[in-house]
PDB file of N, CA and C in Angstrom:
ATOM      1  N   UNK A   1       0.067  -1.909 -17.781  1.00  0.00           N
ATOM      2  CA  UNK A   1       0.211  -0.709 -16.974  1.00  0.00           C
ATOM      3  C   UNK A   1       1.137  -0.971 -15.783  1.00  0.00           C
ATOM      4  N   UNK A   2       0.881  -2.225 -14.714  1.00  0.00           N
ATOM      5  CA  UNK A   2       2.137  -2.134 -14.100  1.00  0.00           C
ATOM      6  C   UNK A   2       3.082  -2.658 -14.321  1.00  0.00           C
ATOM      7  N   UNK A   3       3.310  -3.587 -15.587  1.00  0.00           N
ATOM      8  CA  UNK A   3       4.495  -3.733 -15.893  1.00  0.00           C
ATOM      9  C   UNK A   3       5.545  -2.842 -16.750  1.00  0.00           C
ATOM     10  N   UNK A   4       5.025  -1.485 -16.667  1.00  0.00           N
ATOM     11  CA  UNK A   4       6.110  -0.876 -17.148  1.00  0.00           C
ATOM     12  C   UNK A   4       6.631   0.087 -16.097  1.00  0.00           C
ATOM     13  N   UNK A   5       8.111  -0.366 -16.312  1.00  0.00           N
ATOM     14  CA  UNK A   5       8.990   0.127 -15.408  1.00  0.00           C
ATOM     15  C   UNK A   5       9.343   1.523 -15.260  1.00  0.00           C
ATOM     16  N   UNK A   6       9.237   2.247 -16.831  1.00  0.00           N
ATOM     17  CA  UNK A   6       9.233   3.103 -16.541  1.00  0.00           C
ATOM     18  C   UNK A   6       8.052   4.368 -16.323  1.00  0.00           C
ATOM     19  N   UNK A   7       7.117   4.118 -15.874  1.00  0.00           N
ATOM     20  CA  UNK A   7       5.739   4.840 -14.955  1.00  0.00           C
ATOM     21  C   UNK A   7       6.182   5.170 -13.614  1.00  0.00           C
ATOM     22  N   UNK A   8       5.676   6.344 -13.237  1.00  0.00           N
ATOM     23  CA  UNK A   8       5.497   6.918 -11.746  1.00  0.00           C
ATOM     24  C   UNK A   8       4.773   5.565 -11.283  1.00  0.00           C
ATOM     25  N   UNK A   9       4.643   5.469 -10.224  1.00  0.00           N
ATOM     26  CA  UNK A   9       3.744   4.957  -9.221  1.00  0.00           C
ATOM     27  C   UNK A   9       3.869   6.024  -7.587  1.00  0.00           C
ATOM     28  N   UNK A  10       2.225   5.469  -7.075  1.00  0.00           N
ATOM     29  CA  UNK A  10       2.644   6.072  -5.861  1.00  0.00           C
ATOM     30  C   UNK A  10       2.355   4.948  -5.106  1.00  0.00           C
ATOM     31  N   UNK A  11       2.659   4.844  -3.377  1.00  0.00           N
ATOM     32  CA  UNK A  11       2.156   3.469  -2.647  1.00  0.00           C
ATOM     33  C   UNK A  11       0.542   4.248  -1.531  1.00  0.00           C
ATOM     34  N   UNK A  12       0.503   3.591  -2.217  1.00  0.00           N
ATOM     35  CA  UNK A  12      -1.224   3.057  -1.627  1.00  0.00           C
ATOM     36  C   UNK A  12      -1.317   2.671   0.007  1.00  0.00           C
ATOM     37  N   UNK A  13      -2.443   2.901   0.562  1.00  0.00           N
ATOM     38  CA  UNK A  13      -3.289   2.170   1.481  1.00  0.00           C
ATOM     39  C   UNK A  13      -4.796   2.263   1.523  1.00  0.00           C
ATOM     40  N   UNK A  14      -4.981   1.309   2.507  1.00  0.00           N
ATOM     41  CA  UNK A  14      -6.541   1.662   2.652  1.00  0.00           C
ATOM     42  C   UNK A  14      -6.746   1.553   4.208  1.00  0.00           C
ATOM     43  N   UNK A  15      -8.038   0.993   4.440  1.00  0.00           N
ATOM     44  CA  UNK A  15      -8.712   1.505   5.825  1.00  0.00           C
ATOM     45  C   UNK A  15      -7.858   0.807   6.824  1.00  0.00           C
ATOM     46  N   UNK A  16      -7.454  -0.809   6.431  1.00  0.00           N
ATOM     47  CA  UNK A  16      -7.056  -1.654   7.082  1.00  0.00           C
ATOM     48  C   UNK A  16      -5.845  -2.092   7.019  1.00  0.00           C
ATOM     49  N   UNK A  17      -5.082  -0.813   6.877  1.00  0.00           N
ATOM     50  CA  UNK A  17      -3.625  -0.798   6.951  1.00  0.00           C
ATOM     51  C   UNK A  17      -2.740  -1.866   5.463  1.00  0.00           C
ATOM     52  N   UNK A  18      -3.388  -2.336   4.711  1.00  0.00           N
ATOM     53  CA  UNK A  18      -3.035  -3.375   4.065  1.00  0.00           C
ATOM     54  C   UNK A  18      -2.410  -2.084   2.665  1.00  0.00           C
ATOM     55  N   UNK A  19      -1.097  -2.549   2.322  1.00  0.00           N
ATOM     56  CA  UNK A  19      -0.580  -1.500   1.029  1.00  0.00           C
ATOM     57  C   UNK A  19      -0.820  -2.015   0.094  1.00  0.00           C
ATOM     58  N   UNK A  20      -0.274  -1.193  -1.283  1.00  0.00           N
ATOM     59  CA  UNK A  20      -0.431  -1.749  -2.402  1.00  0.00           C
ATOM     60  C   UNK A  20       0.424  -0.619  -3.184  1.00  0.00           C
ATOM     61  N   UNK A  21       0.846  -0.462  -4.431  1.00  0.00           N
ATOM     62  CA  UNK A  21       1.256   0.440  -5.656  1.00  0.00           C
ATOM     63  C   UNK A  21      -0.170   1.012  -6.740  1.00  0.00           C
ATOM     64  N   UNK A  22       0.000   1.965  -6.715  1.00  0.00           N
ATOM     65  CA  UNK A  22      -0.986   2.335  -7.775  1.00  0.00           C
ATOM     66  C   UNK A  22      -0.081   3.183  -8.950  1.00  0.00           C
ATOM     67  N   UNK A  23      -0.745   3.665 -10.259  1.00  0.00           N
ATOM     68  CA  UNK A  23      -0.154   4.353 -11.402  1.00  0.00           C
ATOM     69  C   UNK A  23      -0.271   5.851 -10.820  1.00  0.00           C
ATOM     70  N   UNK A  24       0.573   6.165 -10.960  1.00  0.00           N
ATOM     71  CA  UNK A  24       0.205   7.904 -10.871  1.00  0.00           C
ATOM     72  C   UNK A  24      -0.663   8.524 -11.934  1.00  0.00           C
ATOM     73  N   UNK A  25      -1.615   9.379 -11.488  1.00  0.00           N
ATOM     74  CA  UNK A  25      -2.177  10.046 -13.173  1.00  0.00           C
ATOM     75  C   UNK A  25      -3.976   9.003 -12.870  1.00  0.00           C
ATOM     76  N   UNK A  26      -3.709   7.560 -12.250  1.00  0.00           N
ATOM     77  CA  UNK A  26      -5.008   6.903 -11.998  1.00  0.00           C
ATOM     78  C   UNK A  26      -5.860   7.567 -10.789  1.00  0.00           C
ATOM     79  N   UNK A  27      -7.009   7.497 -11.198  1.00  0.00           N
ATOM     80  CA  UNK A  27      -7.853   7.030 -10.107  1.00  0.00           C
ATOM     81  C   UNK A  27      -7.828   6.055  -9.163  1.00  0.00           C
ATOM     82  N   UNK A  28      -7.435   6.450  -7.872  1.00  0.00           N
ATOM     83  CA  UNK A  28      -7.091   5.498  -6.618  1.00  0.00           C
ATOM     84  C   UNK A  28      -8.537   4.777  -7.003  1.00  0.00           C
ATOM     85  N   UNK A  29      -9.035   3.250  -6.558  1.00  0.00           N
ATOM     86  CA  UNK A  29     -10.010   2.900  -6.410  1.00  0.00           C
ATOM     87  C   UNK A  29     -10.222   3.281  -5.174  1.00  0.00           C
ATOM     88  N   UNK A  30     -12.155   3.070  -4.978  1.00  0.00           N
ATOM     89  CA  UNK A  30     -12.588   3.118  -3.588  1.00  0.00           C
ATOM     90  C   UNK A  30     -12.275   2.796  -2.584  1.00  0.00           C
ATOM     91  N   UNK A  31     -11.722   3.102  -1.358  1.00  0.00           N
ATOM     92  CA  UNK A  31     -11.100   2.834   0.178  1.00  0.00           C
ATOM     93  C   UNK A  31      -9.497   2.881  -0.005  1.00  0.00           C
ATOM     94  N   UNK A  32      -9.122   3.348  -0.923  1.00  0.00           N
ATOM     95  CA  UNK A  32      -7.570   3.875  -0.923  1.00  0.00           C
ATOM     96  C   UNK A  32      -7.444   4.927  -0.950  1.00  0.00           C
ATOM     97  N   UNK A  33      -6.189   5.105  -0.409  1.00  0.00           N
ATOM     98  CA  UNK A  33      -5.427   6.518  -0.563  1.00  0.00           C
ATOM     99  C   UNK A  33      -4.204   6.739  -0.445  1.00  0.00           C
ATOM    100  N   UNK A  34      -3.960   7.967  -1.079  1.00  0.00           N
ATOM    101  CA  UNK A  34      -1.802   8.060  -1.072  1.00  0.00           C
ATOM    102  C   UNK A  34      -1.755   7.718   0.701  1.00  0.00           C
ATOM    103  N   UNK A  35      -0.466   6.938   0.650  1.00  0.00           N
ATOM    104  CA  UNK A  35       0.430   6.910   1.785  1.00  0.00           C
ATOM    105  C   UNK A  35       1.531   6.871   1.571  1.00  0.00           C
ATOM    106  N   UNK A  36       2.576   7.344   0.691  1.00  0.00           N
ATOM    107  CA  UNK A  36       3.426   7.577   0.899  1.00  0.00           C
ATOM    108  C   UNK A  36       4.289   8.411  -0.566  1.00  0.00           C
ATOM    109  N   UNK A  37       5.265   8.117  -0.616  1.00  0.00           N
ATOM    110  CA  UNK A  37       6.279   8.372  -1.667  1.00  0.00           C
ATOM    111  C   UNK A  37       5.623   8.191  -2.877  1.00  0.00           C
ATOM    112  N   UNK A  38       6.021   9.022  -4.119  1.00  0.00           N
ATOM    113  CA  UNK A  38       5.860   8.467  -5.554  1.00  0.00           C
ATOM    114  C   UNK A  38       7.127   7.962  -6.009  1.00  0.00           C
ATOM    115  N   UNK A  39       7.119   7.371  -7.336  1.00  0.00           N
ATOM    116  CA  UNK A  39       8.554   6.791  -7.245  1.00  0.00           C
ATOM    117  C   UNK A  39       8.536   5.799  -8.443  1.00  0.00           C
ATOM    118  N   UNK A  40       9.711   5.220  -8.677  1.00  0.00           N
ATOM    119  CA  UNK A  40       9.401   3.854  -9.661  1.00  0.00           C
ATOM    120  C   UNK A  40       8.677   2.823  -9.103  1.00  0.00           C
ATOM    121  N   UNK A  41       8.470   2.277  -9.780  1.00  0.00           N
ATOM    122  CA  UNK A  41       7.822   0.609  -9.461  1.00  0.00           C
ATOM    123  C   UNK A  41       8.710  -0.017  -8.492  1.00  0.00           C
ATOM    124  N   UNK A  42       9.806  -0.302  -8.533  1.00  0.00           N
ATOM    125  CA  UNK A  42      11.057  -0.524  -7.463  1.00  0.00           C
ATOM    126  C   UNK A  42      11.362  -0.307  -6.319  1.00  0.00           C
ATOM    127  N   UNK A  43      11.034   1.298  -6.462  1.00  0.00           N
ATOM    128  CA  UNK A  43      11.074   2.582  -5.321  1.00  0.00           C
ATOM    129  C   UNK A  43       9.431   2.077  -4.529  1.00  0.00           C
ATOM    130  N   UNK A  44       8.871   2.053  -4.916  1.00  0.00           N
ATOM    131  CA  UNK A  44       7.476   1.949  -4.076  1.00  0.00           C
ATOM    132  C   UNK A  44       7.112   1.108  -3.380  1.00  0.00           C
ATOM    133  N   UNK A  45       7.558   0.044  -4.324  1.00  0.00           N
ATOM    134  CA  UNK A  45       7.669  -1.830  -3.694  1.00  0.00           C
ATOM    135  C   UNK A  45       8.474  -1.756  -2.646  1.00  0.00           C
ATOM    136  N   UNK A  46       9.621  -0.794  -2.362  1.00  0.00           N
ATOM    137  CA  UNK A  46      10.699  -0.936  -1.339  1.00  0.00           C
ATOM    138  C   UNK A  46       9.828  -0.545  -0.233  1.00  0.00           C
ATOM    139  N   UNK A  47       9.281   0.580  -0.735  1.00  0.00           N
ATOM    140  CA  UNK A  47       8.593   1.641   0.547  1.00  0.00           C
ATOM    141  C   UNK A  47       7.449   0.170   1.135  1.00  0.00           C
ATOM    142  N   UNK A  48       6.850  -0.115   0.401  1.00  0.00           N
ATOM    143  CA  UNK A  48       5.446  -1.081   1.276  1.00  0.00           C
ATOM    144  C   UNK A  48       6.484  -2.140   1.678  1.00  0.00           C
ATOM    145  N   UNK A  49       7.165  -2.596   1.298  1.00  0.00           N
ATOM    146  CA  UNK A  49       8.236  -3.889   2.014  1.00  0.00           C
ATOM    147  C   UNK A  49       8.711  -3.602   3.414  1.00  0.00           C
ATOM    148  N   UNK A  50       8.973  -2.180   3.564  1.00  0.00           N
ATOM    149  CA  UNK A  50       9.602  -1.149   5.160  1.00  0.00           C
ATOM    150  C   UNK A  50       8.271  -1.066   5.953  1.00  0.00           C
ATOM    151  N   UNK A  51       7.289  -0.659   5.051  1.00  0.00           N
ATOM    152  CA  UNK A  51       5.641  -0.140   5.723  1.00  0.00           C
ATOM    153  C   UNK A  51       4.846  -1.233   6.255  1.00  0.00           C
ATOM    154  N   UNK A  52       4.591  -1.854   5.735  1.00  0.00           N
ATOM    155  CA  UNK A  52       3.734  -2.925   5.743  1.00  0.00           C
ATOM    156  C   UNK A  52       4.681  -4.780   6.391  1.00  0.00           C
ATOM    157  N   UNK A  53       4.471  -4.732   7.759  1.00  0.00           N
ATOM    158  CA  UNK A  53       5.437  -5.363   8.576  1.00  0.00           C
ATOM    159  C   UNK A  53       4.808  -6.764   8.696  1.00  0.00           C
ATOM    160  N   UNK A  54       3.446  -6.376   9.387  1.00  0.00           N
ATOM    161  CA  UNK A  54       2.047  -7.149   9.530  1.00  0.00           C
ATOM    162  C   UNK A  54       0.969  -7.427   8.342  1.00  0.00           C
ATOM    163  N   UNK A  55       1.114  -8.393   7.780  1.00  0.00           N
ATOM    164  CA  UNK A  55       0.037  -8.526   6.236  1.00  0.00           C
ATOM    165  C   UNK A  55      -1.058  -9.200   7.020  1.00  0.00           C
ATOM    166  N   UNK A  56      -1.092  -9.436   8.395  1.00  0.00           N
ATOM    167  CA  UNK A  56      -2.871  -9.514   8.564  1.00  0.00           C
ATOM    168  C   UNK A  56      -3.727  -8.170   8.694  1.00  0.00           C
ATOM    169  N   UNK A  57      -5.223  -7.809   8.090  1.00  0.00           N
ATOM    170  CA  UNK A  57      -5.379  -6.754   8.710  1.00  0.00           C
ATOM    171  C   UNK A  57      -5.826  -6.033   9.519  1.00  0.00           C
ATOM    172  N   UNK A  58      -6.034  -4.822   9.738  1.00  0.00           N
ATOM    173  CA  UNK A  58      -6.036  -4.061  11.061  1.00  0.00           C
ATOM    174  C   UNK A  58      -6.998  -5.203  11.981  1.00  0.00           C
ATOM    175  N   UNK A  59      -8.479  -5.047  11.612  1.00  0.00           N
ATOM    176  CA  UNK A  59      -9.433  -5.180  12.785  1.00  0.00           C
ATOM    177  C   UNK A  59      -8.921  -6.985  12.848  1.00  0.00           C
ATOM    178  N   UNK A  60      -7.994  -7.602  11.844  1.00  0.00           N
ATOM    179  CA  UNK A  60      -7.640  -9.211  13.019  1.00  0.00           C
ATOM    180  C   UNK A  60      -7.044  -8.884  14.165  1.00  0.00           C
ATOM    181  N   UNK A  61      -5.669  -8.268  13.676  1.00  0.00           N
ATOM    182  CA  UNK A  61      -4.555  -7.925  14.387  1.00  0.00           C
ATOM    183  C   UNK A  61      -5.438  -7.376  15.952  1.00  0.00           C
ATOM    184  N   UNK A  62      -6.305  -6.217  15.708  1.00  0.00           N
ATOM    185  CA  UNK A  62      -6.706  -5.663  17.148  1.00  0.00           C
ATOM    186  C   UNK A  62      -7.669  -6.571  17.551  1.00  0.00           C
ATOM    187  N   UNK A  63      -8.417  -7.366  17.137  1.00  0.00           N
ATOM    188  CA  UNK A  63      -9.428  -8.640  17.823  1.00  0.00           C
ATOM    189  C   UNK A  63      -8.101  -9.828  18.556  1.00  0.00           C
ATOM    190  N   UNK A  64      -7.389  -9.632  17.399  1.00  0.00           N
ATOM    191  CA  UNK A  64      -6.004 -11.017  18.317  1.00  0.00           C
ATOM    192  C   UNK A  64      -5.347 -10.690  19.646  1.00  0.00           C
ATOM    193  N   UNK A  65      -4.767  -9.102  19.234  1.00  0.00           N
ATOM    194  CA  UNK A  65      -4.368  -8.334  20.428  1.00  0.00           C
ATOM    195  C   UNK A  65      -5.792  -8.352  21.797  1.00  0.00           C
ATOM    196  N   UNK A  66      -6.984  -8.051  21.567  1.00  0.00           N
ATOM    197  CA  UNK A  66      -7.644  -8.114  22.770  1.00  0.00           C
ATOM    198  C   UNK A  66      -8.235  -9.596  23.748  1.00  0.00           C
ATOM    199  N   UNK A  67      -7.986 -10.409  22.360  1.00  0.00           N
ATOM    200  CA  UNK A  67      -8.627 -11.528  22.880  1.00  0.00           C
ATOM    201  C   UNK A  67      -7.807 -12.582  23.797  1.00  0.00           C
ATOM    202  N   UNK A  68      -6.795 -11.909  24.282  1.00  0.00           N
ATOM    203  CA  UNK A  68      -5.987 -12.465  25.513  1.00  0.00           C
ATOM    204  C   UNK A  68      -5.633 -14.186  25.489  1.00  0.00           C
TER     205      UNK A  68
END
């Protein structure tokens, strides 16, 4: 399923900012949801490569940020 190139995909997130690609037509699993573009496999991977800057997630990043 994701190795075929030619499938929709859309790009994914969840609670903690962390992306991913899903199939179009699937059931997002639990704690995801669309964030962005649908697109090829190519196209989507580009989009989370632009989106997704920080691969630690959310609640490290804001415990690192407060803990001075």
């Amino acid at each position: 399923m994701f190795d075929d190139n030619r499938r929709e995909f859309r790009v994914v997130r969840n609670d903690q900012e962390q992306y991913s690609i899903w199939p179009t037509g699937r059931e997002l699993p639990a704690g995801w949801f669309e964030a962005g573009s649908r697109g090829t496999k190519a196209e989507c991977l580009d989009q989370v490569g632009r989106s997704w800057t920080d691969m630690r997630p959310a609640r490290l990043r804001e415990v690192l940020s407060t803990d001075g």
